[in-house]
N, C-alpha and C. Protein backbone atom coordinates (compact mmCIF):
# COMPACT_ATOMS: atom_id res chain seq x y z
N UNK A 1 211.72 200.92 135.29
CA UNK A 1 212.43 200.62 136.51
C UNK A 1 211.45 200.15 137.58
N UNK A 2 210.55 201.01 137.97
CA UNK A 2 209.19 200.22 138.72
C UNK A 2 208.38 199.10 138.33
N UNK A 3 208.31 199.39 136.93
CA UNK A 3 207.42 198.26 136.48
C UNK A 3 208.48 196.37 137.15
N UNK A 4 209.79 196.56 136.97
CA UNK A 4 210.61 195.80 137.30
C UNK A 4 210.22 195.00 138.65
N UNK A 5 210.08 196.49 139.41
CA UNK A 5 210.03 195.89 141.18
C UNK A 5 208.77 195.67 141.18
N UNK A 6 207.97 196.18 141.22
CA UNK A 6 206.63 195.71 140.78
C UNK A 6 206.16 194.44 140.69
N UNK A 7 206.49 193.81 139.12
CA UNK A 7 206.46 192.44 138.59
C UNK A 7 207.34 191.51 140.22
N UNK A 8 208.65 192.04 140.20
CA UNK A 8 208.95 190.55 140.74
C UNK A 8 208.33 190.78 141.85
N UNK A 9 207.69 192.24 142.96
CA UNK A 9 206.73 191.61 144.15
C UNK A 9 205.60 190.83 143.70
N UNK A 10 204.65 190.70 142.87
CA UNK A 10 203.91 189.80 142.11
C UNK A 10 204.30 188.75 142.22
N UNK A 11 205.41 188.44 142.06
CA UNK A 11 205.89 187.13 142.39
C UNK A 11 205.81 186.00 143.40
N UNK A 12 205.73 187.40 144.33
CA UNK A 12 205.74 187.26 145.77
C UNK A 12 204.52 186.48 146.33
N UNK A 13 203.34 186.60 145.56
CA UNK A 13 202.21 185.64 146.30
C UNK A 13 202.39 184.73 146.01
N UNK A 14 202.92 183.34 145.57
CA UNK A 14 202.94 182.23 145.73
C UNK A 14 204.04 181.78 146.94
N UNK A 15 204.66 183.04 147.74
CA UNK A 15 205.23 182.97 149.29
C UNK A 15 204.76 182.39 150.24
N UNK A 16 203.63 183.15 150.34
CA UNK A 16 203.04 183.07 151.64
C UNK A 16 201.42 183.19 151.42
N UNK A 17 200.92 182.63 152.70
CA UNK A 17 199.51 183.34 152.80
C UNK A 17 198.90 184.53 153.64
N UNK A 18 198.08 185.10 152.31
CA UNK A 18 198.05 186.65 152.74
C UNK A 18 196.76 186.60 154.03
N UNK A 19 196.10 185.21 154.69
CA UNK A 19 195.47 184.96 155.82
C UNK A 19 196.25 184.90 156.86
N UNK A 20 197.61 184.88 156.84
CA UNK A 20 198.75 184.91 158.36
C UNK A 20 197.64 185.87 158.75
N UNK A 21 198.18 185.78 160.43
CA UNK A 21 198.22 187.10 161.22
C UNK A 21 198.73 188.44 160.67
N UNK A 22 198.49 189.59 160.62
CA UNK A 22 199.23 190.65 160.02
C UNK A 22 200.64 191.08 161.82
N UNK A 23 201.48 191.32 161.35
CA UNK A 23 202.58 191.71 162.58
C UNK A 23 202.10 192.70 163.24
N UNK A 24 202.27 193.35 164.05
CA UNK A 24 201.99 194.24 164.94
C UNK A 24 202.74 195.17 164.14
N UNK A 25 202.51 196.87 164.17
CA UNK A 25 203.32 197.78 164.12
C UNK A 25 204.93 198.24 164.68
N UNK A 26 205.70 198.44 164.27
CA UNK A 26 207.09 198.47 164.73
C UNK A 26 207.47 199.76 165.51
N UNK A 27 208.26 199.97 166.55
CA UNK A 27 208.12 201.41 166.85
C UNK A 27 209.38 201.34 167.45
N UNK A 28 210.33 201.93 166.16
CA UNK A 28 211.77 201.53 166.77
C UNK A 28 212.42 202.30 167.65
N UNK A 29 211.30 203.27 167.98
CA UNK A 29 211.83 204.29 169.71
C UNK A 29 211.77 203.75 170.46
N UNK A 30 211.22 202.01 170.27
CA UNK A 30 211.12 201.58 171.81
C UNK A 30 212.68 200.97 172.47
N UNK A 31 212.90 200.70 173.84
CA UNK A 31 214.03 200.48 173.94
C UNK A 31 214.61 198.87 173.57
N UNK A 32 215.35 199.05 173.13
CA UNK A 32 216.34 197.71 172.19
C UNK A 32 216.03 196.94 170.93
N UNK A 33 215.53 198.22 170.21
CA UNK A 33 215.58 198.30 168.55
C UNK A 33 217.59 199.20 168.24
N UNK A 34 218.10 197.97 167.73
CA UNK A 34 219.59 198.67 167.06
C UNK A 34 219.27 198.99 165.57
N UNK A 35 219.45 200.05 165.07
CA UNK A 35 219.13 200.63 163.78
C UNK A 35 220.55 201.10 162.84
N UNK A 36 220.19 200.30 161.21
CA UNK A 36 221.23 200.81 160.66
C UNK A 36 220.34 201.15 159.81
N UNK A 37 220.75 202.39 159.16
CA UNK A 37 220.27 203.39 157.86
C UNK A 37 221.59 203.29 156.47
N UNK A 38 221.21 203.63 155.85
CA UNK A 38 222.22 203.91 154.46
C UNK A 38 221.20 203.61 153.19
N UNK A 39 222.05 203.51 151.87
CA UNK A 39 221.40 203.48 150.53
C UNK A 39 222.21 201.94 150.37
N UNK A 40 221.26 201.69 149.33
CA UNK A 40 220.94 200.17 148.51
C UNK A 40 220.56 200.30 147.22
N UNK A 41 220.97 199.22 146.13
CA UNK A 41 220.46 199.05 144.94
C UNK A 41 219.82 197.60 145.02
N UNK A 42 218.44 197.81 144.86
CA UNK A 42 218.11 196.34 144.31
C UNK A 42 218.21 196.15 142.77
N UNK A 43 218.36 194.93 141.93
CA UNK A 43 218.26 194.54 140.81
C UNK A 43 217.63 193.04 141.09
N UNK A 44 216.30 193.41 140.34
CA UNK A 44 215.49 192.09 140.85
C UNK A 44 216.22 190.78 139.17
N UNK A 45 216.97 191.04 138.64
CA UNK A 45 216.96 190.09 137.96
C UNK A 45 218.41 190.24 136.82
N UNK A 46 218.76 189.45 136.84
CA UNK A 46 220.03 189.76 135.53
C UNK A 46 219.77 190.65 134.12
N UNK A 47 220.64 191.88 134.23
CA UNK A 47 220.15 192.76 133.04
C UNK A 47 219.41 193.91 133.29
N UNK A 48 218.55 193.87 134.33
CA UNK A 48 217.40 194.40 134.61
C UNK A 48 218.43 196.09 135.22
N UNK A 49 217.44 196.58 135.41
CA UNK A 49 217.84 198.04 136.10
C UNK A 49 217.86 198.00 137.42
N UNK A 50 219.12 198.48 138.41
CA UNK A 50 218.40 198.29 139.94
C UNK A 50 217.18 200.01 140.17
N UNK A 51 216.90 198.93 141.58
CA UNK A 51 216.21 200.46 141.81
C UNK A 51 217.23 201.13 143.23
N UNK A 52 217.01 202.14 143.32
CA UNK A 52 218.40 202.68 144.39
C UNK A 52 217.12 203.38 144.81
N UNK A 53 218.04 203.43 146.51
CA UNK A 53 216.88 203.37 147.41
C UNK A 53 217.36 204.02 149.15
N UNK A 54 216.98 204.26 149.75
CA UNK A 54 217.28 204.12 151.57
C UNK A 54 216.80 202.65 151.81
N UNK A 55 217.78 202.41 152.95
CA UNK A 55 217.54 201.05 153.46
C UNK A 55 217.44 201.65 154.72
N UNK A 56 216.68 200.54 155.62
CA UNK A 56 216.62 201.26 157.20
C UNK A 56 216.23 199.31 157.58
N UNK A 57 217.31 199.11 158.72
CA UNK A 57 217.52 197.93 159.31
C UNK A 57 217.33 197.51 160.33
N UNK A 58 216.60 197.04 161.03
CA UNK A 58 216.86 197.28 162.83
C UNK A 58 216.26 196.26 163.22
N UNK A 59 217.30 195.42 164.14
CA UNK A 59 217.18 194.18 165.10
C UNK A 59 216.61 194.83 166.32
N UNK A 60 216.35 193.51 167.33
CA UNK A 60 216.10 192.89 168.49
C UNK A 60 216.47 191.95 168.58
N UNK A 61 217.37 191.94 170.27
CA UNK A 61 217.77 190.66 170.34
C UNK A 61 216.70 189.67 170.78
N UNK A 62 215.44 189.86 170.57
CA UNK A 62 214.16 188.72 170.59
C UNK A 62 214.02 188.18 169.27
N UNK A 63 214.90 188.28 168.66
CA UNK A 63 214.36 188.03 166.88
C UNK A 63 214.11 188.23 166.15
N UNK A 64 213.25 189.62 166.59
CA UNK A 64 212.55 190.66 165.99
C UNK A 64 213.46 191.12 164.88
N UNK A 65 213.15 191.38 163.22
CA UNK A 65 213.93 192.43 162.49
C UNK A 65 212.85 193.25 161.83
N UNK A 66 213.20 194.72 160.96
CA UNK A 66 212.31 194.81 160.48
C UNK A 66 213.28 196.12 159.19
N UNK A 67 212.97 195.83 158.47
CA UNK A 67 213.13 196.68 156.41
C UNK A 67 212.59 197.17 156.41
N UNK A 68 212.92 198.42 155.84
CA UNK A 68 212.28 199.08 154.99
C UNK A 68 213.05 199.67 154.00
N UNK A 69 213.04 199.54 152.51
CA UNK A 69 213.66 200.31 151.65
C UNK A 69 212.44 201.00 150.81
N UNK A 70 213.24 202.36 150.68
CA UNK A 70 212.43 203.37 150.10
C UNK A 70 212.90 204.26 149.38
N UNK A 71 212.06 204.60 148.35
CA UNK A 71 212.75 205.90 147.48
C UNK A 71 211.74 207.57 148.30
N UNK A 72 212.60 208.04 148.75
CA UNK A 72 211.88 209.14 149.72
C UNK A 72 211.00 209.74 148.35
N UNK A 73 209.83 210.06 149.28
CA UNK A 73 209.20 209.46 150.38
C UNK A 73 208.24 209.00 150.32
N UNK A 74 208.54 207.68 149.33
CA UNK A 74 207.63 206.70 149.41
C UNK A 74 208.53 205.02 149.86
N UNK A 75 207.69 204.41 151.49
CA UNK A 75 208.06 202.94 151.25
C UNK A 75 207.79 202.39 149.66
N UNK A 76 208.89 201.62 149.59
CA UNK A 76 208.83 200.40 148.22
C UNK A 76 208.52 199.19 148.71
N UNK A 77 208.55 199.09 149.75
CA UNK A 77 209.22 197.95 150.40
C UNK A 77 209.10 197.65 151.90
N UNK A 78 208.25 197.02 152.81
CA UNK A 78 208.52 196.84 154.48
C UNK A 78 208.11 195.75 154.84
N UNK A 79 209.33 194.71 155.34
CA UNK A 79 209.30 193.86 155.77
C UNK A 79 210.25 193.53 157.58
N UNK A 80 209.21 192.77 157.83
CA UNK A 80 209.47 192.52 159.35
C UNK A 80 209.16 191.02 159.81
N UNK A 81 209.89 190.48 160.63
CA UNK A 81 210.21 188.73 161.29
C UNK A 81 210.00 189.06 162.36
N UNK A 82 210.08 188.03 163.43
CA UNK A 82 209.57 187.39 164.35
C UNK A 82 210.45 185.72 164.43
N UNK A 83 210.87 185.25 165.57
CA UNK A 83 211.04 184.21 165.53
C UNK A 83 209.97 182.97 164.76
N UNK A 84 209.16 183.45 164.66
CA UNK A 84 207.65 182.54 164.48
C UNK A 84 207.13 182.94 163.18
N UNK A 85 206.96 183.87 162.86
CA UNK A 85 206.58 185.08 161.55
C UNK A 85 207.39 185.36 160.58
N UNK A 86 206.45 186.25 159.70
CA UNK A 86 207.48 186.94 158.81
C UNK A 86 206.37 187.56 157.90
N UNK A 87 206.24 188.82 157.45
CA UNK A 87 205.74 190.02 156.87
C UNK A 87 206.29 191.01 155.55
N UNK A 88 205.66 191.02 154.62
CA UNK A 88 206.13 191.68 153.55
C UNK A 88 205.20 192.40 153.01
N UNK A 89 205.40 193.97 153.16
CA UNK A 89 204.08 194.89 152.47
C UNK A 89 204.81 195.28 151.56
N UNK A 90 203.77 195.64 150.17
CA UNK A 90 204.37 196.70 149.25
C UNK A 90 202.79 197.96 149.05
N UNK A 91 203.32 198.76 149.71
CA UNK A 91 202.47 199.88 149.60
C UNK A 91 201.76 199.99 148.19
N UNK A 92 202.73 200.29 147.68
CA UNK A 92 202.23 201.08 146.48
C UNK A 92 201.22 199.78 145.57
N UNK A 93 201.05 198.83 145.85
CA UNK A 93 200.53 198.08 145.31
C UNK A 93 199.08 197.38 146.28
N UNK A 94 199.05 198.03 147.53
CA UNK A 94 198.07 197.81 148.59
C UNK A 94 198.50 196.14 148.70
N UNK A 95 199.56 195.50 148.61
CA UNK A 95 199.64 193.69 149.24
C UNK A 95 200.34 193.87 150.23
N UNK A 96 199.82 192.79 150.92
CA UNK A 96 200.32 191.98 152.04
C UNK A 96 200.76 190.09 151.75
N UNK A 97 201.86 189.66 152.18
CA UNK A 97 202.57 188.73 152.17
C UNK A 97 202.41 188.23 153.13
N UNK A 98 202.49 187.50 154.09
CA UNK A 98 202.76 186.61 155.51
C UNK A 98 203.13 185.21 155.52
N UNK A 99 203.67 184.61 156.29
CA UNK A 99 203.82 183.07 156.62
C UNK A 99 204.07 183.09 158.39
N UNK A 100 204.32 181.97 158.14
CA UNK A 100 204.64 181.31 159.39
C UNK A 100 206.36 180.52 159.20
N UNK A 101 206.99 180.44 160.72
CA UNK A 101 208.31 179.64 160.47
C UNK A 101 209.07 180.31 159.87
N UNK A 102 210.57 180.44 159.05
CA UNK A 102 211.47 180.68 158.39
C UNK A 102 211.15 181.41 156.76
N UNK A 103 211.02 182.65 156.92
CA UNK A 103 210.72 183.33 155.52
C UNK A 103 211.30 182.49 154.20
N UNK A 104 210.76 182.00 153.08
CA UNK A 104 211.14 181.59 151.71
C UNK A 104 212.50 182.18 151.05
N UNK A 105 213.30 181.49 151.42
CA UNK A 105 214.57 182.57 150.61
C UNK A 105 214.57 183.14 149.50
N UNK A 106 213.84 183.45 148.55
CA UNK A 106 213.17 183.95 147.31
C UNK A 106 213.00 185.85 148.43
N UNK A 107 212.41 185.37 149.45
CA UNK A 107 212.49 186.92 149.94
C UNK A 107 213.41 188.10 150.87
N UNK A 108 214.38 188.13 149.23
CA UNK A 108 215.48 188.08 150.05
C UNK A 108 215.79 189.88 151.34
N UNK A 109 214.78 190.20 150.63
CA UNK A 109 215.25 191.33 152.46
C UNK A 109 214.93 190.80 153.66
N UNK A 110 214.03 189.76 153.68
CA UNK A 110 213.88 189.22 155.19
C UNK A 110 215.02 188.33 155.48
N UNK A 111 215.92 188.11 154.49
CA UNK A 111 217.69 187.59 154.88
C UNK A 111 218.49 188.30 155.49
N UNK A 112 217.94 189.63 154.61
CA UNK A 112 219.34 190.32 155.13
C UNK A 112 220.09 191.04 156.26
N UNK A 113 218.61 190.87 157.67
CA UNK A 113 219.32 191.05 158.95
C UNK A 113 219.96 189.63 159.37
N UNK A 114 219.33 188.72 159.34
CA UNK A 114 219.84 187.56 159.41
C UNK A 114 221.58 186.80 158.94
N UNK A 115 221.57 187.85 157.68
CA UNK A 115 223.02 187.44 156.84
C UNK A 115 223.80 188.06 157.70
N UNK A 116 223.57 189.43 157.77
CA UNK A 116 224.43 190.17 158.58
C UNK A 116 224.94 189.90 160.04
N UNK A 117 223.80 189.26 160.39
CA UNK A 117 224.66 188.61 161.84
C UNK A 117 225.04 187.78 161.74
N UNK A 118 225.30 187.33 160.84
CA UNK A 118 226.23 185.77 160.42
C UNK A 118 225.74 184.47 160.16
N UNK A 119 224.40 184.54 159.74
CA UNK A 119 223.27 183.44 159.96
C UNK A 119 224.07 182.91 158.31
N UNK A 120 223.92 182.08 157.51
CA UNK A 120 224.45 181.78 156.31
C UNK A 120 223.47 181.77 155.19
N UNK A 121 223.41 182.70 154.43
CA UNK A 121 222.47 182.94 153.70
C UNK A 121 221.71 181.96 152.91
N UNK A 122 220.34 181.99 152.38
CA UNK A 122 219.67 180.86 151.77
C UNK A 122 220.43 180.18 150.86
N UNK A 123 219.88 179.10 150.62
CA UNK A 123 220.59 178.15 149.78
C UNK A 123 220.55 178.93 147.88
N UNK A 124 221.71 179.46 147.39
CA UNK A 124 221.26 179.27 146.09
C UNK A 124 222.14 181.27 146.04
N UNK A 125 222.19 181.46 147.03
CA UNK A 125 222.51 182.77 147.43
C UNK A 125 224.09 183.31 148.15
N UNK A 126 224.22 184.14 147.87
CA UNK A 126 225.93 184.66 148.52
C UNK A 126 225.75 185.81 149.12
N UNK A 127 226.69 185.59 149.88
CA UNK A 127 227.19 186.85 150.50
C UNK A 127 228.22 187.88 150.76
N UNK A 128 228.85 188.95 150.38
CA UNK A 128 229.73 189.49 150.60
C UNK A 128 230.12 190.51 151.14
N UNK A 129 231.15 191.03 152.50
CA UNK A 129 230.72 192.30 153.04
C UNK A 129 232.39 192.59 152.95
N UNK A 130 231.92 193.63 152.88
CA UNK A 130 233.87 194.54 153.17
C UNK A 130 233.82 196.28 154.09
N UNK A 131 234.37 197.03 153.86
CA UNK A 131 234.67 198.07 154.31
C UNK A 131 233.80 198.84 153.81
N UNK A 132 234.08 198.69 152.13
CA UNK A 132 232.64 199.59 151.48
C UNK A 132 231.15 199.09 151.67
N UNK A 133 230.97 198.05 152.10
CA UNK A 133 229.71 197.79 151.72
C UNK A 133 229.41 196.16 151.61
N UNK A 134 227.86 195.96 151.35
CA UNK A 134 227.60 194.33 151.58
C UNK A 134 226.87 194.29 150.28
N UNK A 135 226.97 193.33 149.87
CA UNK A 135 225.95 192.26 148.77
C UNK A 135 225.75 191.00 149.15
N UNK A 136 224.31 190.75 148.82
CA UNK A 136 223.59 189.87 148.74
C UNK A 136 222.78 189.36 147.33
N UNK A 137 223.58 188.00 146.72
CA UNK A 137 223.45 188.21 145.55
C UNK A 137 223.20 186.27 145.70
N UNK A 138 221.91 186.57 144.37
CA UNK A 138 221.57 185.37 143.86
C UNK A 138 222.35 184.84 142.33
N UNK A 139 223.54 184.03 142.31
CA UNK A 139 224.24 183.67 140.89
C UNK A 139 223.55 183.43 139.45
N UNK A 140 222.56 182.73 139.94
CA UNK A 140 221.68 181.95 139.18
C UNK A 140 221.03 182.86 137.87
N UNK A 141 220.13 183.95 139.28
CA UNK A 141 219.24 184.60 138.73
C UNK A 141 219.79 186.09 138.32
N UNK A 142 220.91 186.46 139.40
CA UNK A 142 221.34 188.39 138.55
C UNK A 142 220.74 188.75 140.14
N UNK A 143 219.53 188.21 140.90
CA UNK A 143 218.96 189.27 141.70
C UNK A 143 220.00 189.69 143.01
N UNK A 144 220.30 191.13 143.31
CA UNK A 144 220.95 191.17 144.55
C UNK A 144 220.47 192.35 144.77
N UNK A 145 220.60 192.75 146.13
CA UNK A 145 220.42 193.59 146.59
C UNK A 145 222.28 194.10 147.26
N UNK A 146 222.45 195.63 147.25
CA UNK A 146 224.22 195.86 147.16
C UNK A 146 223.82 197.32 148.17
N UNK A 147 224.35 197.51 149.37
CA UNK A 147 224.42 198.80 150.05
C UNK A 147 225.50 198.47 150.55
N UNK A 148 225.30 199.97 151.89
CA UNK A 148 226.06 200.09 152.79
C UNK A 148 225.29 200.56 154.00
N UNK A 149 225.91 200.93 155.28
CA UNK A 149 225.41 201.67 156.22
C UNK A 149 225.83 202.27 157.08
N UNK A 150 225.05 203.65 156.59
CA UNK A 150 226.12 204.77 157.41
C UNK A 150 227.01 204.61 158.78
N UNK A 151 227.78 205.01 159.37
CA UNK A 151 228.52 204.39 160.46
C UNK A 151 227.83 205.45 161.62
């Protein structure tokens, strides 16, 4: 199941360059961070196993977003934007990700504050939200990521 998430962050360096700027630290006590929490399954690929997880979500209306999904209590996963930026760590593997401009839609948690406010998800990708819950799902490939968040 790790080895899974693992491999496809590997993937992940032909994203970006890991010479960006690194983002500043996030500190969502400050005032006008909006935060949603709940659980998520990623499945990085058709067939594959998801991994189930906490999700933790939280805008600014400057642009600012920032991810984190985790299996307590370890991050899997923390990614954070910027109008200008965009950031992807995976702890457990000591990498760093970065670019500049509009994150690669290949990465798809830096979509998913974006989807949610109604931005239209990357090309190649869907979206679906209801009462229970949202998905964000690639047809092609199997990969989606599927939660909810607590109210």
């Amino acid at each position: 199941m790790f080895k899974i998430f693992f491999l496809g962050m590997a993937a992940l360096g032909a994203a970006g360059c890991v010479s960006a700027p690194r983002l500043p630290p996030v500190n969502l006590q400050q005032p006008g961070w909006t935060v949603h929490e709940g659980q998520a399954v990623w499945t990085k690929k058709r067939g594959a196993m998801g991994v189930a997880g906490e999700i933790l979500l939280a805008t600014r209306t400057d642009g600012r977003t920032f991810v984190q999904f985790s299996k307590t209590p370890f991050p899997l996963l923390t990614a954070q934007s910027t109008p200008t930026s965009w950031q992807v760590e995976v702890p457990a593997q000591n990498r760093r990700y970065a670019g500049r401009g509009r994150p690669p839609g290949r990465l798809i948690f830096l979509w998913l504050a974006r989807v949610l406010e109604g931005e239209a998800p990357p090309k190649g990708w869907s979206w679906h939200s209801d009462q229970q819950g949202w998905r964000l799902e690639n047809p092609r490939t199997g990969e989606q990521i599927e939660g909810y968040f607590s109210p």
